[in-house]
Structures are given as C-alpha cells and as structure tokens.
PDB file of N, CA and C in Angstrom:
ATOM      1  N   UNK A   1       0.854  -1.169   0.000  1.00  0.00           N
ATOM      2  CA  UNK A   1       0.000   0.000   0.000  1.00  0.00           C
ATOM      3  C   UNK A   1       0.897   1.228   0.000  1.00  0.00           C
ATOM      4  N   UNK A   2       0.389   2.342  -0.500  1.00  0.00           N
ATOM      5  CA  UNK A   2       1.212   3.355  -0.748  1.00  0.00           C
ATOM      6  C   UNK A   2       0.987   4.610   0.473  1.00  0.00           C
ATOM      7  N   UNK A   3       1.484   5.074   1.069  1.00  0.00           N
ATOM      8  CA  UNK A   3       1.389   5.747   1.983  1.00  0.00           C
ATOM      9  C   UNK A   3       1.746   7.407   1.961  1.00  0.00           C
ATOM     10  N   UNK A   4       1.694   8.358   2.705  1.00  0.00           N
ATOM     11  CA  UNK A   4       2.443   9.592   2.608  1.00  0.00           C
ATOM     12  C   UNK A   4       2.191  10.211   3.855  1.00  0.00           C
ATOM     13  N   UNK A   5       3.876  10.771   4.344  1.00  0.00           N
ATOM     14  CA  UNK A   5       3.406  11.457   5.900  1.00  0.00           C
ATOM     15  C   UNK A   5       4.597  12.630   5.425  1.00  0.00           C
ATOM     16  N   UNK A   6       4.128  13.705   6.165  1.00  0.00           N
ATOM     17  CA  UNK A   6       4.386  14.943   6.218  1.00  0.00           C
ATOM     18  C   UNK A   6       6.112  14.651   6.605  1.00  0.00           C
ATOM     19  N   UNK A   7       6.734  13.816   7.618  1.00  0.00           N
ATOM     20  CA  UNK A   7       8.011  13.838   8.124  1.00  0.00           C
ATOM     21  C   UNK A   7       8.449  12.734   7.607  1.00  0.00           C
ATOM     22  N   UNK A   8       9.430  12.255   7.366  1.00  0.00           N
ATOM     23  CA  UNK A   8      10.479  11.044   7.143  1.00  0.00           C
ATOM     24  C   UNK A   8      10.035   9.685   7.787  1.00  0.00           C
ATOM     25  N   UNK A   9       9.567   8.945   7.341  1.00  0.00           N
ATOM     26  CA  UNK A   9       8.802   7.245   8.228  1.00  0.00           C
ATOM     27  C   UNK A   9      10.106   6.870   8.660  1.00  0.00           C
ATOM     28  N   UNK A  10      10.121   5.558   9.686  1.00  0.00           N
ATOM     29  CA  UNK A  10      11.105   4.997   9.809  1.00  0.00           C
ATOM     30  C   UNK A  10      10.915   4.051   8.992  1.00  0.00           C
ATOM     31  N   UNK A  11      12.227   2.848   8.724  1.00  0.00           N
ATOM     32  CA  UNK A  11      11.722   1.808   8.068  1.00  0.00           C
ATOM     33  C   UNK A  11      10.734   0.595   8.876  1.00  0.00           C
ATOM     34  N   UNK A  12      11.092   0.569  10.144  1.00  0.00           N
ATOM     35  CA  UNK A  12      10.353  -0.119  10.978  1.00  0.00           C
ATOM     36  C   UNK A  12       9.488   0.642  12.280  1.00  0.00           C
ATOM     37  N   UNK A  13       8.599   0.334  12.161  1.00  0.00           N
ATOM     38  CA  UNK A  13       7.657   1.154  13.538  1.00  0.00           C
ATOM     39  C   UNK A  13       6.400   0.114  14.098  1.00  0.00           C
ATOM     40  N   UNK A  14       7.037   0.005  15.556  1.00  0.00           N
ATOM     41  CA  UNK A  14       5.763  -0.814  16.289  1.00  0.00           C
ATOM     42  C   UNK A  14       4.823  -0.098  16.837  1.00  0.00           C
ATOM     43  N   UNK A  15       3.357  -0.768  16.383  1.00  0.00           N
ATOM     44  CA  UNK A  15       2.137   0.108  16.280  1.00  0.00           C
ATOM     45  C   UNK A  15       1.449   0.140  17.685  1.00  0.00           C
ATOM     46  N   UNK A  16       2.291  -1.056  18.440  1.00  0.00           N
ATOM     47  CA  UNK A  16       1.470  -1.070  19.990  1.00  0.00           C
ATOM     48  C   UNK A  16       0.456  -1.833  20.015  1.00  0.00           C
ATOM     49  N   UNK A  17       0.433  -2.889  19.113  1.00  0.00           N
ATOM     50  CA  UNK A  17      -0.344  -3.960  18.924  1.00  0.00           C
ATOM     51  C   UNK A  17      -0.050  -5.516  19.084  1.00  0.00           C
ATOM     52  N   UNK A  18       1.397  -5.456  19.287  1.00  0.00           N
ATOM     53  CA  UNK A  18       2.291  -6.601  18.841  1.00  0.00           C
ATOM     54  C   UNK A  18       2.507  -6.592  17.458  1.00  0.00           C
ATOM     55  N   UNK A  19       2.175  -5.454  16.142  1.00  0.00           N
ATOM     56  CA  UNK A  19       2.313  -5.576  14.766  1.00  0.00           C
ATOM     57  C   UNK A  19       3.265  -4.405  14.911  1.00  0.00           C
ATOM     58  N   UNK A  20       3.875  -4.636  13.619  1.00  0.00           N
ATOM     59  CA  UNK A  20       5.180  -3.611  13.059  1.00  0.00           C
ATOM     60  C   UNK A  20       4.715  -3.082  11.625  1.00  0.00           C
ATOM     61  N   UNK A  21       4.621  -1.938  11.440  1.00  0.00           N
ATOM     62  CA  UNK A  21       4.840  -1.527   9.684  1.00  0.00           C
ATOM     63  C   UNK A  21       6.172  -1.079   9.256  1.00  0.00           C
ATOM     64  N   UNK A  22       6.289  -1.979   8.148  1.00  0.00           N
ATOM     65  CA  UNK A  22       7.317  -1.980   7.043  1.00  0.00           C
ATOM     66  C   UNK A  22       7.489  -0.788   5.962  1.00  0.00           C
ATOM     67  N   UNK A  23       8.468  -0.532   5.889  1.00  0.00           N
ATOM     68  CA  UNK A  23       8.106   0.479   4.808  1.00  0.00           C
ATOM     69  C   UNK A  23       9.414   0.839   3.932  1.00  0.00           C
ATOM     70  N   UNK A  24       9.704   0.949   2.929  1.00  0.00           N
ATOM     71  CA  UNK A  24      10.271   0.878   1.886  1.00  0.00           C
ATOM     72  C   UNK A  24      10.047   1.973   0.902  1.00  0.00           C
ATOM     73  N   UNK A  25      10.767   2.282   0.033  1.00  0.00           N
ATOM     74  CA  UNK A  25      10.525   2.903  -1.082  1.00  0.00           C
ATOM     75  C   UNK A  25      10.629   4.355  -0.922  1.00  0.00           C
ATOM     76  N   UNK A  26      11.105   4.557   0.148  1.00  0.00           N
ATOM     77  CA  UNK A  26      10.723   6.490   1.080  1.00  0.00           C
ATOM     78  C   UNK A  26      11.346   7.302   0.053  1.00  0.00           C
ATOM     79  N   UNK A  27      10.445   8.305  -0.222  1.00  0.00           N
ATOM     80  CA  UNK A  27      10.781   9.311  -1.539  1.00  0.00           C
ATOM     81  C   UNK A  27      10.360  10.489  -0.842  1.00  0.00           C
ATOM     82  N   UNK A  28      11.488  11.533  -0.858  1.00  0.00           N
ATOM     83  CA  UNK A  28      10.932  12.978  -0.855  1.00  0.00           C
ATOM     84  C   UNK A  28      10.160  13.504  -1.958  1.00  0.00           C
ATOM     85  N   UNK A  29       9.249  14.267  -1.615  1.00  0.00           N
ATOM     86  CA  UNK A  29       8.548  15.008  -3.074  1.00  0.00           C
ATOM     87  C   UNK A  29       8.289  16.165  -2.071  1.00  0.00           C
ATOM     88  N   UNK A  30       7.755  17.091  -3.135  1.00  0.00           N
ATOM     89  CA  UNK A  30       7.931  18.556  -3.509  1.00  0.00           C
ATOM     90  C   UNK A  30       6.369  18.611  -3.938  1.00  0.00           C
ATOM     91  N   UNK A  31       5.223  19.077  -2.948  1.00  0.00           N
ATOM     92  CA  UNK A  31       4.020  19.008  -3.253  1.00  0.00           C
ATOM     93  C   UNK A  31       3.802  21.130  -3.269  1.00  0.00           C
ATOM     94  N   UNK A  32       3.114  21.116  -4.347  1.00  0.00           N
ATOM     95  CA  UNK A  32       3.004  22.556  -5.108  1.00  0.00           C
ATOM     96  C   UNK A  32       2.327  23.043  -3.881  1.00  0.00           C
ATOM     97  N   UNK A  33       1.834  24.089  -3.218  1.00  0.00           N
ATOM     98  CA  UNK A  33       1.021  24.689  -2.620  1.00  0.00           C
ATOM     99  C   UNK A  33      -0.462  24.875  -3.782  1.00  0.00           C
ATOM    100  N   UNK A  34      -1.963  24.420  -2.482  1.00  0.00           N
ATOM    101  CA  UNK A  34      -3.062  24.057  -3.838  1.00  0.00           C
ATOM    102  C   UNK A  34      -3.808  25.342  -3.732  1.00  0.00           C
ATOM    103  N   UNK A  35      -3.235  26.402  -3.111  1.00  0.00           N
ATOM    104  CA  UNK A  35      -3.834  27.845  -3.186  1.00  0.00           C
ATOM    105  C   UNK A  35      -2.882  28.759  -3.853  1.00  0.00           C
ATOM    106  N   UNK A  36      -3.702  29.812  -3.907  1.00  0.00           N
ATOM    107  CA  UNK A  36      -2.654  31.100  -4.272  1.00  0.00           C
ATOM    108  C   UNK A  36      -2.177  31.692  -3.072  1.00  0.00           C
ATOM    109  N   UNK A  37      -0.526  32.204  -3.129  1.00  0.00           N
ATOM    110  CA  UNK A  37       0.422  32.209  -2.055  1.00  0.00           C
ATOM    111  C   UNK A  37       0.374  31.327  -1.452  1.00  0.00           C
ATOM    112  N   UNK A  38       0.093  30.254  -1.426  1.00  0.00           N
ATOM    113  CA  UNK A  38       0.311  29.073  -0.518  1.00  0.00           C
ATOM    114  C   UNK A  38       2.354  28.427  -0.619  1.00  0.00           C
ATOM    115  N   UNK A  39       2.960  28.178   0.014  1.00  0.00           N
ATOM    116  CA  UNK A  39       4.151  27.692  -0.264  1.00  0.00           C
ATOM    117  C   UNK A  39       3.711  26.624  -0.492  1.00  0.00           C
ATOM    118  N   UNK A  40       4.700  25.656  -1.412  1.00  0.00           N
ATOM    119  CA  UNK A  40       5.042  24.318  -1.219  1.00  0.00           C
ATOM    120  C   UNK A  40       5.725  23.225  -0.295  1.00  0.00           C
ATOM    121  N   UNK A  41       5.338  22.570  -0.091  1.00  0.00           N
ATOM    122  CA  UNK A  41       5.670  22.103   1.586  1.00  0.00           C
ATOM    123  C   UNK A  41       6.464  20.213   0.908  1.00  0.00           C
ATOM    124  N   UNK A  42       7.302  20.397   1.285  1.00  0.00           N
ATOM    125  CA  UNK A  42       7.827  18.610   1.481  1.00  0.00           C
ATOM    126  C   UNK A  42       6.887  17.307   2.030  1.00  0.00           C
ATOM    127  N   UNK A  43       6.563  16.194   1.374  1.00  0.00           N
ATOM    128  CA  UNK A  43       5.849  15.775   1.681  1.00  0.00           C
ATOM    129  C   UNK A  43       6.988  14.325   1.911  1.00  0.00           C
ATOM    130  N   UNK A  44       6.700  12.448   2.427  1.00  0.00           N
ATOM    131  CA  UNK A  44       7.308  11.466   1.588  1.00  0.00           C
ATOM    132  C   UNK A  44       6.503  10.530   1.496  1.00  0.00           C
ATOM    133  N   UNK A  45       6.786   9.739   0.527  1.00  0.00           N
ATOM    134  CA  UNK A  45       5.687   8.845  -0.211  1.00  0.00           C
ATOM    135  C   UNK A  45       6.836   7.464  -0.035  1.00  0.00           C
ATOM    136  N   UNK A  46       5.901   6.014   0.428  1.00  0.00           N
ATOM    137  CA  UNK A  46       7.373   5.001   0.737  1.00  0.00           C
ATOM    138  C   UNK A  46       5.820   3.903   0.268  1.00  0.00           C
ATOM    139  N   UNK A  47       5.956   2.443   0.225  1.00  0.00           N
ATOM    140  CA  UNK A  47       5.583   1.743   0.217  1.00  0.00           C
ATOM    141  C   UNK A  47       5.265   1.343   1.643  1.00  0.00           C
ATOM    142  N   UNK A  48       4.217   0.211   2.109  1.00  0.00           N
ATOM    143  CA  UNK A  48       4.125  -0.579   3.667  1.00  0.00           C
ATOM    144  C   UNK A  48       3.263  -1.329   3.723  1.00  0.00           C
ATOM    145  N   UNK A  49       3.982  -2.244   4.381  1.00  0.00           N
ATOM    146  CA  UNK A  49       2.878  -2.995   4.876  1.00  0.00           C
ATOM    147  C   UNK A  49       2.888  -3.322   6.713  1.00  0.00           C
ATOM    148  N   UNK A  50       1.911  -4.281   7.152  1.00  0.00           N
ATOM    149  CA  UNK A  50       1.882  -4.173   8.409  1.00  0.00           C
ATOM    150  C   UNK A  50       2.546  -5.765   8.734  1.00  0.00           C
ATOM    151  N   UNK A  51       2.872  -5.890   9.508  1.00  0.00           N
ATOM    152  CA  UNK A  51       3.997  -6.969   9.735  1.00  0.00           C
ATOM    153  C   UNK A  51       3.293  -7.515  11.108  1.00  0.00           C
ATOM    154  N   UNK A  52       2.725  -9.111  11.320  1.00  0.00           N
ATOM    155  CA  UNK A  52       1.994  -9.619  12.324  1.00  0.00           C
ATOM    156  C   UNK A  52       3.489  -9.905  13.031  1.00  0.00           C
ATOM    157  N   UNK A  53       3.416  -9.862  14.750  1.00  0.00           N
ATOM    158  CA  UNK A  53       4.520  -9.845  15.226  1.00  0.00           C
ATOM    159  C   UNK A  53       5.544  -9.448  15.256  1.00  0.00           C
ATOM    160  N   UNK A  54       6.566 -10.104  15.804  1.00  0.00           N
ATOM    161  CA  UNK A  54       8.384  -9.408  15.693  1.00  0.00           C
ATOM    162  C   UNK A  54       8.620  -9.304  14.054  1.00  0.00           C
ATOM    163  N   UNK A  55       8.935  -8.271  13.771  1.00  0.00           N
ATOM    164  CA  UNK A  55       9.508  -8.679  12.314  1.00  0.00           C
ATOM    165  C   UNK A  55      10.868  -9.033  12.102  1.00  0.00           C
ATOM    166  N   UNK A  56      11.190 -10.442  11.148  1.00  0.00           N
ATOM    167  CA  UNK A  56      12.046 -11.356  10.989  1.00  0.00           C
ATOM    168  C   UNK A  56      11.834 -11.154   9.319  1.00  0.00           C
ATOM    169  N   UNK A  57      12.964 -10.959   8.910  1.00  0.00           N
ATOM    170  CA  UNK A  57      13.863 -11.521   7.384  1.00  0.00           C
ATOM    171  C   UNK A  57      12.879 -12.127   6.573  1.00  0.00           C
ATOM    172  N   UNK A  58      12.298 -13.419   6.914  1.00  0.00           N
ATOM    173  CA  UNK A  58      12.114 -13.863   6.030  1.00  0.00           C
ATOM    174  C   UNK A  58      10.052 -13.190   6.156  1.00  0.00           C
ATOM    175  N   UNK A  59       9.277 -12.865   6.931  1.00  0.00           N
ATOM    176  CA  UNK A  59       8.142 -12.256   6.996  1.00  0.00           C
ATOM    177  C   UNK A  59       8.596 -11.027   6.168  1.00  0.00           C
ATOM    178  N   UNK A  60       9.464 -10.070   6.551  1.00  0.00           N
ATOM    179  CA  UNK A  60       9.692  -8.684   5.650  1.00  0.00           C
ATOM    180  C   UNK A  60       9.496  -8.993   4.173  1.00  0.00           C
ATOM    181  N   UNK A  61      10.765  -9.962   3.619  1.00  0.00           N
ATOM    182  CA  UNK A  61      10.916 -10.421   2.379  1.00  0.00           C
ATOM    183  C   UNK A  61       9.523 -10.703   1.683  1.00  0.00           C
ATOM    184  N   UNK A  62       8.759 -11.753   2.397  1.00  0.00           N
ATOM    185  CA  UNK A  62       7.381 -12.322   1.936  1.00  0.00           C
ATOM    186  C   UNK A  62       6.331 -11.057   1.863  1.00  0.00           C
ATOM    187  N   UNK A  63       6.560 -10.478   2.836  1.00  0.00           N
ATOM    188  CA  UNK A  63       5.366  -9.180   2.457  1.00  0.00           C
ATOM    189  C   UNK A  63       5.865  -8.189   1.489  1.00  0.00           C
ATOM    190  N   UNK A  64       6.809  -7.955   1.562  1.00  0.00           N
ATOM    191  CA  UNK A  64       7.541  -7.046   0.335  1.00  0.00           C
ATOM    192  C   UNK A  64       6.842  -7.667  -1.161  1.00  0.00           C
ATOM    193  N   UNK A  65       7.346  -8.782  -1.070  1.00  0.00           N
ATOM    194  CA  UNK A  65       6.801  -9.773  -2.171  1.00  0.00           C
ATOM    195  C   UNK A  65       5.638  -9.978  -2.549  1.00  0.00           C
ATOM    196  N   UNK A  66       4.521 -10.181  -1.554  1.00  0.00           N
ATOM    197  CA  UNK A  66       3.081 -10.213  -1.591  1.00  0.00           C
ATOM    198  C   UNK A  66       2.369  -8.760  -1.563  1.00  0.00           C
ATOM    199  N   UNK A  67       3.185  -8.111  -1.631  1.00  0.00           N
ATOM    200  CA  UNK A  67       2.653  -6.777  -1.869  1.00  0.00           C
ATOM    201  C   UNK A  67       2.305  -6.640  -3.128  1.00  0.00           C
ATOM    202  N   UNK A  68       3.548  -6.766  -4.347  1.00  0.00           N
ATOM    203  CA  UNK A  68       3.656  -6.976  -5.922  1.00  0.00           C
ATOM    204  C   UNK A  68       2.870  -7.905  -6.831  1.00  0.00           C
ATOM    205  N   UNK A  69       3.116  -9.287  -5.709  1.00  0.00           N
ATOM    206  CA  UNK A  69       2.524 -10.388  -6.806  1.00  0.00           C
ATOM    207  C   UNK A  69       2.217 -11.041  -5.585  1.00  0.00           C
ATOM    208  N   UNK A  70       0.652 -11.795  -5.975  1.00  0.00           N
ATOM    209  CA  UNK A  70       0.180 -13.174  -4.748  1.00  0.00           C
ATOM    210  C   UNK A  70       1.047 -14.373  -4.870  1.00  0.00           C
ATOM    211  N   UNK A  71       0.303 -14.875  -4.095  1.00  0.00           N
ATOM    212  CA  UNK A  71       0.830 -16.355  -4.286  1.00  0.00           C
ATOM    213  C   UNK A  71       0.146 -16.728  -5.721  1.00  0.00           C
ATOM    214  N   UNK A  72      -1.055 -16.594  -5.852  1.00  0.00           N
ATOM    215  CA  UNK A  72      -1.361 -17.575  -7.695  1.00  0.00           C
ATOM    216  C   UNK A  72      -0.682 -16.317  -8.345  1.00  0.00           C
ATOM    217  N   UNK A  73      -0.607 -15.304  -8.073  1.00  0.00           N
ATOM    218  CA  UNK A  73       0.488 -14.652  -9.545  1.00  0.00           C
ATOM    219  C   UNK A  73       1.309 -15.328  -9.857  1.00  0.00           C
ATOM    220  N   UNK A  74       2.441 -15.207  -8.573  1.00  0.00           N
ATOM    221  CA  UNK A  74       3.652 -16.266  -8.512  1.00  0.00           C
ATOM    222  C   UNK A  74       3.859 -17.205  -8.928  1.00  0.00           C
ATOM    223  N   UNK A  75       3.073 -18.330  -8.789  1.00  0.00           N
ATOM    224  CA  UNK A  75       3.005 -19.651  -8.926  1.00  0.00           C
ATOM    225  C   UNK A  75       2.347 -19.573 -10.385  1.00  0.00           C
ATOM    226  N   UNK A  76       1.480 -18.980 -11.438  1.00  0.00           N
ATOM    227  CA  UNK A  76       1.387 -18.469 -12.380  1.00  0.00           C
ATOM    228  C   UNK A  76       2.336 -18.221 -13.265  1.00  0.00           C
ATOM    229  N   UNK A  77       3.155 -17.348 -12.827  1.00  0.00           N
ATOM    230  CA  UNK A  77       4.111 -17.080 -13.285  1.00  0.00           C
ATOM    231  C   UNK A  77       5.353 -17.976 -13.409  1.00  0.00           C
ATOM    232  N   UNK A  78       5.420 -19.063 -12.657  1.00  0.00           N
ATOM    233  CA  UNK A  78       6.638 -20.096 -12.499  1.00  0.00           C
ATOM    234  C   UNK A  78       5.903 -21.057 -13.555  1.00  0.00           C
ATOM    235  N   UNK A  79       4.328 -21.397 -13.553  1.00  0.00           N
ATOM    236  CA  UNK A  79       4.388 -22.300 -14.616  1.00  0.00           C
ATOM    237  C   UNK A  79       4.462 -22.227 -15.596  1.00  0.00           C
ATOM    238  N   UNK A  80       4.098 -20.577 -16.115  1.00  0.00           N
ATOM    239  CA  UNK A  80       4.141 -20.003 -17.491  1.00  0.00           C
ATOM    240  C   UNK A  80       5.712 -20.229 -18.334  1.00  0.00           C
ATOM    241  N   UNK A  81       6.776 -19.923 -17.283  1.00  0.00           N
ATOM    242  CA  UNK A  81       8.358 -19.593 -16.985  1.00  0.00           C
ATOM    243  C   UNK A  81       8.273 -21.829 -17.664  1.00  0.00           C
ATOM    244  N   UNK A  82       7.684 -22.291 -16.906  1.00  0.00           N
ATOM    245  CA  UNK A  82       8.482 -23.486 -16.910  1.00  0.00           C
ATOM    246  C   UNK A  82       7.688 -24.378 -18.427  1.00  0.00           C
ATOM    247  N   UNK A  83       6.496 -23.495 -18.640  1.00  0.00           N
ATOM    248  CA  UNK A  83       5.751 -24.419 -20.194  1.00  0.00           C
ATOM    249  C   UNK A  83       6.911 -23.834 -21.138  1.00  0.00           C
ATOM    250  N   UNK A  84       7.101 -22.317 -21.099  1.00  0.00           N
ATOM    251  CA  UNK A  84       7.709 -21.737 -21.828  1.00  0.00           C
ATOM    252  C   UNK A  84       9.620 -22.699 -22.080  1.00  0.00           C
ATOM    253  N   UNK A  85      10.170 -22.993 -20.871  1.00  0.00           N
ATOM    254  CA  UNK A  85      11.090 -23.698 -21.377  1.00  0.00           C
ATOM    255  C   UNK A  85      10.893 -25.568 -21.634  1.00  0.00           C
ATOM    256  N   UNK A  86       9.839 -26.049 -21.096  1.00  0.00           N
ATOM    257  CA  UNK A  86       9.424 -27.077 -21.908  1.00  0.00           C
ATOM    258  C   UNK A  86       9.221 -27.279 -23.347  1.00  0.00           C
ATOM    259  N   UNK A  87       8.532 -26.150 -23.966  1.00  0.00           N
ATOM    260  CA  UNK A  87       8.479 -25.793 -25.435  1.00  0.00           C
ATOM    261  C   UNK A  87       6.800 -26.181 -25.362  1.00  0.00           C
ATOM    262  N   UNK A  88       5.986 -26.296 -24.113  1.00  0.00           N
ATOM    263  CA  UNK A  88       4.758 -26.163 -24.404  1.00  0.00           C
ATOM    264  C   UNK A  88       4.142 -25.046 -24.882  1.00  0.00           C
ATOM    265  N   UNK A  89       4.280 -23.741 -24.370  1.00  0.00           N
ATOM    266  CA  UNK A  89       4.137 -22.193 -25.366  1.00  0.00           C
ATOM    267  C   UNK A  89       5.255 -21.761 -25.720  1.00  0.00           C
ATOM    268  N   UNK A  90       5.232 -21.047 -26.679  1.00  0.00           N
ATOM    269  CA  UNK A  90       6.177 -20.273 -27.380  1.00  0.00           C
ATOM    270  C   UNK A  90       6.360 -19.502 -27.549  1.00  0.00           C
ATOM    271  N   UNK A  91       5.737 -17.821 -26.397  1.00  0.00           N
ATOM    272  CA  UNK A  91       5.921 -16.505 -26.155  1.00  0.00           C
ATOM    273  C   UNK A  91       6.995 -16.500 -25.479  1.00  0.00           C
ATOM    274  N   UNK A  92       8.272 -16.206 -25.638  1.00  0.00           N
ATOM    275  CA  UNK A  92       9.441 -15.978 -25.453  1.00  0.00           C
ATOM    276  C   UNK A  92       9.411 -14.473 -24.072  1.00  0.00           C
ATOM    277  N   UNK A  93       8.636 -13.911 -24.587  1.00  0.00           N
ATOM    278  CA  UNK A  93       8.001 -12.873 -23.511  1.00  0.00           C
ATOM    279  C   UNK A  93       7.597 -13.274 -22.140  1.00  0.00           C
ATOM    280  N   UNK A  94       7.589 -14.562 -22.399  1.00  0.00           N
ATOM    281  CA  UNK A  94       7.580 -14.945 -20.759  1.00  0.00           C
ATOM    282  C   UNK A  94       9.010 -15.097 -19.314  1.00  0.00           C
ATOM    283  N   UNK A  95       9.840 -15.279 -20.693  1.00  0.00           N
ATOM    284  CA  UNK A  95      10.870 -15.547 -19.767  1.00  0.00           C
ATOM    285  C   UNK A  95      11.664 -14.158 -19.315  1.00  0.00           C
ATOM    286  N   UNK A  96      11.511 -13.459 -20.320  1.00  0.00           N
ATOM    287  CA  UNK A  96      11.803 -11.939 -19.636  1.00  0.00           C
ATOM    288  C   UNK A  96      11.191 -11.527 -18.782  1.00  0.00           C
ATOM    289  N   UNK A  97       9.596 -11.908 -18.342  1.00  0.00           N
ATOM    290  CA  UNK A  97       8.797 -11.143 -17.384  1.00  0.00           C
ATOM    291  C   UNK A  97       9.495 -12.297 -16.304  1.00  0.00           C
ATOM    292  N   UNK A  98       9.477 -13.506 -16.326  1.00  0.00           N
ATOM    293  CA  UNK A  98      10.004 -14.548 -14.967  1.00  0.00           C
ATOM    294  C   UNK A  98      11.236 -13.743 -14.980  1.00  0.00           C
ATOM    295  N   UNK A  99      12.219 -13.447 -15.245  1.00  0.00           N
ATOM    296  CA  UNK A  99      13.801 -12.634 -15.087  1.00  0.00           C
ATOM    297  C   UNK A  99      13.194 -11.723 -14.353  1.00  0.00           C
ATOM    298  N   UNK A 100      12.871 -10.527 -14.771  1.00  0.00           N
ATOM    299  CA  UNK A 100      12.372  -9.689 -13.894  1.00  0.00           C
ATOM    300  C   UNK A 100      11.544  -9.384 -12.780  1.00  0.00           C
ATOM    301  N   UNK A 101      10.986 -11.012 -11.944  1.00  0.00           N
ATOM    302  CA  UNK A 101      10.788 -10.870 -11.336  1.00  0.00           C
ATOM    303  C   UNK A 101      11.298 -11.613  -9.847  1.00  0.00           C
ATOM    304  N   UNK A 102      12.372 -12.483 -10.500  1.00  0.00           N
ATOM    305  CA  UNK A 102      13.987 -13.040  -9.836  1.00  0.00           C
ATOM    306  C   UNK A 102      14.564 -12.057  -9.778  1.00  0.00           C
ATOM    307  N   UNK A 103      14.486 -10.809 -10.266  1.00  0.00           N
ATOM    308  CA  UNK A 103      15.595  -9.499 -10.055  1.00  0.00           C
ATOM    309  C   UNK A 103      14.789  -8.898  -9.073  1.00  0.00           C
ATOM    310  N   UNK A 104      13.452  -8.905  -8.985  1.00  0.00           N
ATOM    311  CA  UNK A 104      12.821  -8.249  -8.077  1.00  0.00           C
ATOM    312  C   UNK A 104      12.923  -8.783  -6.536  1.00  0.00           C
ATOM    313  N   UNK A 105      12.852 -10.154  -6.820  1.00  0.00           N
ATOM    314  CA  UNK A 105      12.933 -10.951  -5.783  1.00  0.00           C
ATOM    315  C   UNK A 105      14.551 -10.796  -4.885  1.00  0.00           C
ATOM    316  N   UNK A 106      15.070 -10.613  -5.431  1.00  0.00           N
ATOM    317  CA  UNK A 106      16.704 -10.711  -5.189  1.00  0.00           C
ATOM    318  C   UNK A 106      17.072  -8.462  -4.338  1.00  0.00           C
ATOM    319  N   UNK A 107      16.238  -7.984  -5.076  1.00  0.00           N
ATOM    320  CA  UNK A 107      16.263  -6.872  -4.813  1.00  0.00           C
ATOM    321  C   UNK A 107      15.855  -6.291  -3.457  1.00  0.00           C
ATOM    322  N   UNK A 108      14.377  -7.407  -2.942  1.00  0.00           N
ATOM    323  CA  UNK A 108      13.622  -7.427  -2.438  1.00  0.00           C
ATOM    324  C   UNK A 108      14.681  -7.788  -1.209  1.00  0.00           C
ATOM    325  N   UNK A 109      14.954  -8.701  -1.263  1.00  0.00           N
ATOM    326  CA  UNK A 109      15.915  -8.851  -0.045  1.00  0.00           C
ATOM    327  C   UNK A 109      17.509  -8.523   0.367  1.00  0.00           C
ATOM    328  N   UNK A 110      17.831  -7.989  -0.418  1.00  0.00           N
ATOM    329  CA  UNK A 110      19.042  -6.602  -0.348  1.00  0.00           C
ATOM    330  C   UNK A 110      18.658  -6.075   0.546  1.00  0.00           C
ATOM    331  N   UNK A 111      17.190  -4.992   0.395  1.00  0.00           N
ATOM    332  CA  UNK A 111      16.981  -4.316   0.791  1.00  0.00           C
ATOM    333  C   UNK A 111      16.630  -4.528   2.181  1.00  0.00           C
ATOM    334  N   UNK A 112      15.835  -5.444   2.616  1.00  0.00           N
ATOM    335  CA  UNK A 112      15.528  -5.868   3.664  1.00  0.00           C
ATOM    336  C   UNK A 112      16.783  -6.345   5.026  1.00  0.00           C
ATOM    337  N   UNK A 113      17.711  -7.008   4.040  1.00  0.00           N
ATOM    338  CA  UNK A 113      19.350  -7.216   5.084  1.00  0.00           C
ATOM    339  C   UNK A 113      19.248  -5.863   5.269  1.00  0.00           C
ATOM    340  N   UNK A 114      19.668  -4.836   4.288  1.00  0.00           N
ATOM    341  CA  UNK A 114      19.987  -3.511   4.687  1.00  0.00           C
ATOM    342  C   UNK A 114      19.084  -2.810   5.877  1.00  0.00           C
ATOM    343  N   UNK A 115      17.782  -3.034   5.404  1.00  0.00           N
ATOM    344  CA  UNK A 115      17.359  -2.188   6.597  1.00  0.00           C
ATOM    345  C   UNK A 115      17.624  -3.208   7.869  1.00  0.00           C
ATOM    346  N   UNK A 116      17.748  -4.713   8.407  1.00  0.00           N
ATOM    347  CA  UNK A 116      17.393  -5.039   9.431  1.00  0.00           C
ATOM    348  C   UNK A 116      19.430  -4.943   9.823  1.00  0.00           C
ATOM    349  N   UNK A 117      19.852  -4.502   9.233  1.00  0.00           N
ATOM    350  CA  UNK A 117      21.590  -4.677   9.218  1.00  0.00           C
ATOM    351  C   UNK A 117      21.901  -5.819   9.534  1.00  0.00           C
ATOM    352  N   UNK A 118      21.955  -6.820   8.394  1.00  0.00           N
ATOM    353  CA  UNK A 118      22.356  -7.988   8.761  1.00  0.00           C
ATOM    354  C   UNK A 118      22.725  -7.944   7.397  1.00  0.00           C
ATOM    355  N   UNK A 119      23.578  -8.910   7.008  1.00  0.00           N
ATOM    356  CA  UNK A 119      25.095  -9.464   5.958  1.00  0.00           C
ATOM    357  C   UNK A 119      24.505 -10.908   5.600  1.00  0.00           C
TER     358      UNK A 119
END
C-alpha cells in the first residue's frame, strides 16, 4: 500500500499492537502549494505494509513480495516460466517477465538485510 506522511517514516515502527509496519521505497517530493500564495511544503511517499509480530527476514521479504505479486500470480508465473522452457508455449516474452521478477525478488531482499543490518 502506498502511503504519505508529512516527516520522514522509519523503516520499521511498532504500532502497539504486537504488529510492526514496514516500509520501503521512502521518496521525498515537492508538493506545489493548492492555493494562491500558498508555499510548497515537502511531503514522503514510501511503500508498507503491516507486519503480524516481531519482524524477521524472512516475513519482511514475503510481504515485500506479496505486496507486488500473490501467491497464484507467482506460482502463475513459475508455470508459465516453466511451459515456456518445456516448449509447451512459445511466447518468449515470458521468460523476460520470470527474469524480472527473480531481479525483483533478489532486490527485495538486499533491501531488507539492509534495513534489518544484517550481511
């Protein structure tokens, strides 16, 4: 889900529920003022989701992930990936969209070591 708060999110914040929101993607923007003389004020826009319990590596990763694509996307997408190198279809266009979403996947959890600082 796409979010926007006036100050800088953290990447992790416990809500006082036993849940954590995740958040990713944090972008400054530059929102116009929607009057006359109004200044323009800094806004940031990040991705999130809400995280049941302690958040752990591999829950971050999976919601990052299930944010983009479900589980039947996914699994959709792996059989399409796997007719396509069987030679059951023959849109070649498939295997570029499965690549790109092993790059996503791989990206997905870069990011996640990074924020939880772990190697």
């Amino acid at each position: 889900m796409k979010a926007f708060y006036d100050k800088r999110p953290s990447a992790l914040e416990a809500v006082g529920n036993g849940n954590y929101l995740y958040r990713w993607d944090i972008k400054e923007e530059n929102v116009p003022g929607m009057e006359a003389g109004e200044s323009d004020r800094t806004q940031y826009s990040c991705k999130e989701i809400t995280i049941e319990g302690k958040p752990d590596y591999g829950k971050l990763v999976s919601g990052v992930i299930r944010e983009s694509y479900s589980a039947d996307e996914e699994m959709a997408l792996v059989n399409k990936y796997n007719s396509y190198k069987q030679g059951v279809i023959t849109d070649s266009s498939i295997e570029d969209e499965y690549l790109s979403f092993l790059v996503f996947v791989k990206e997905a959890k870069a990011m996640v070591k990074e924020d939880l600082g772990i190697e």
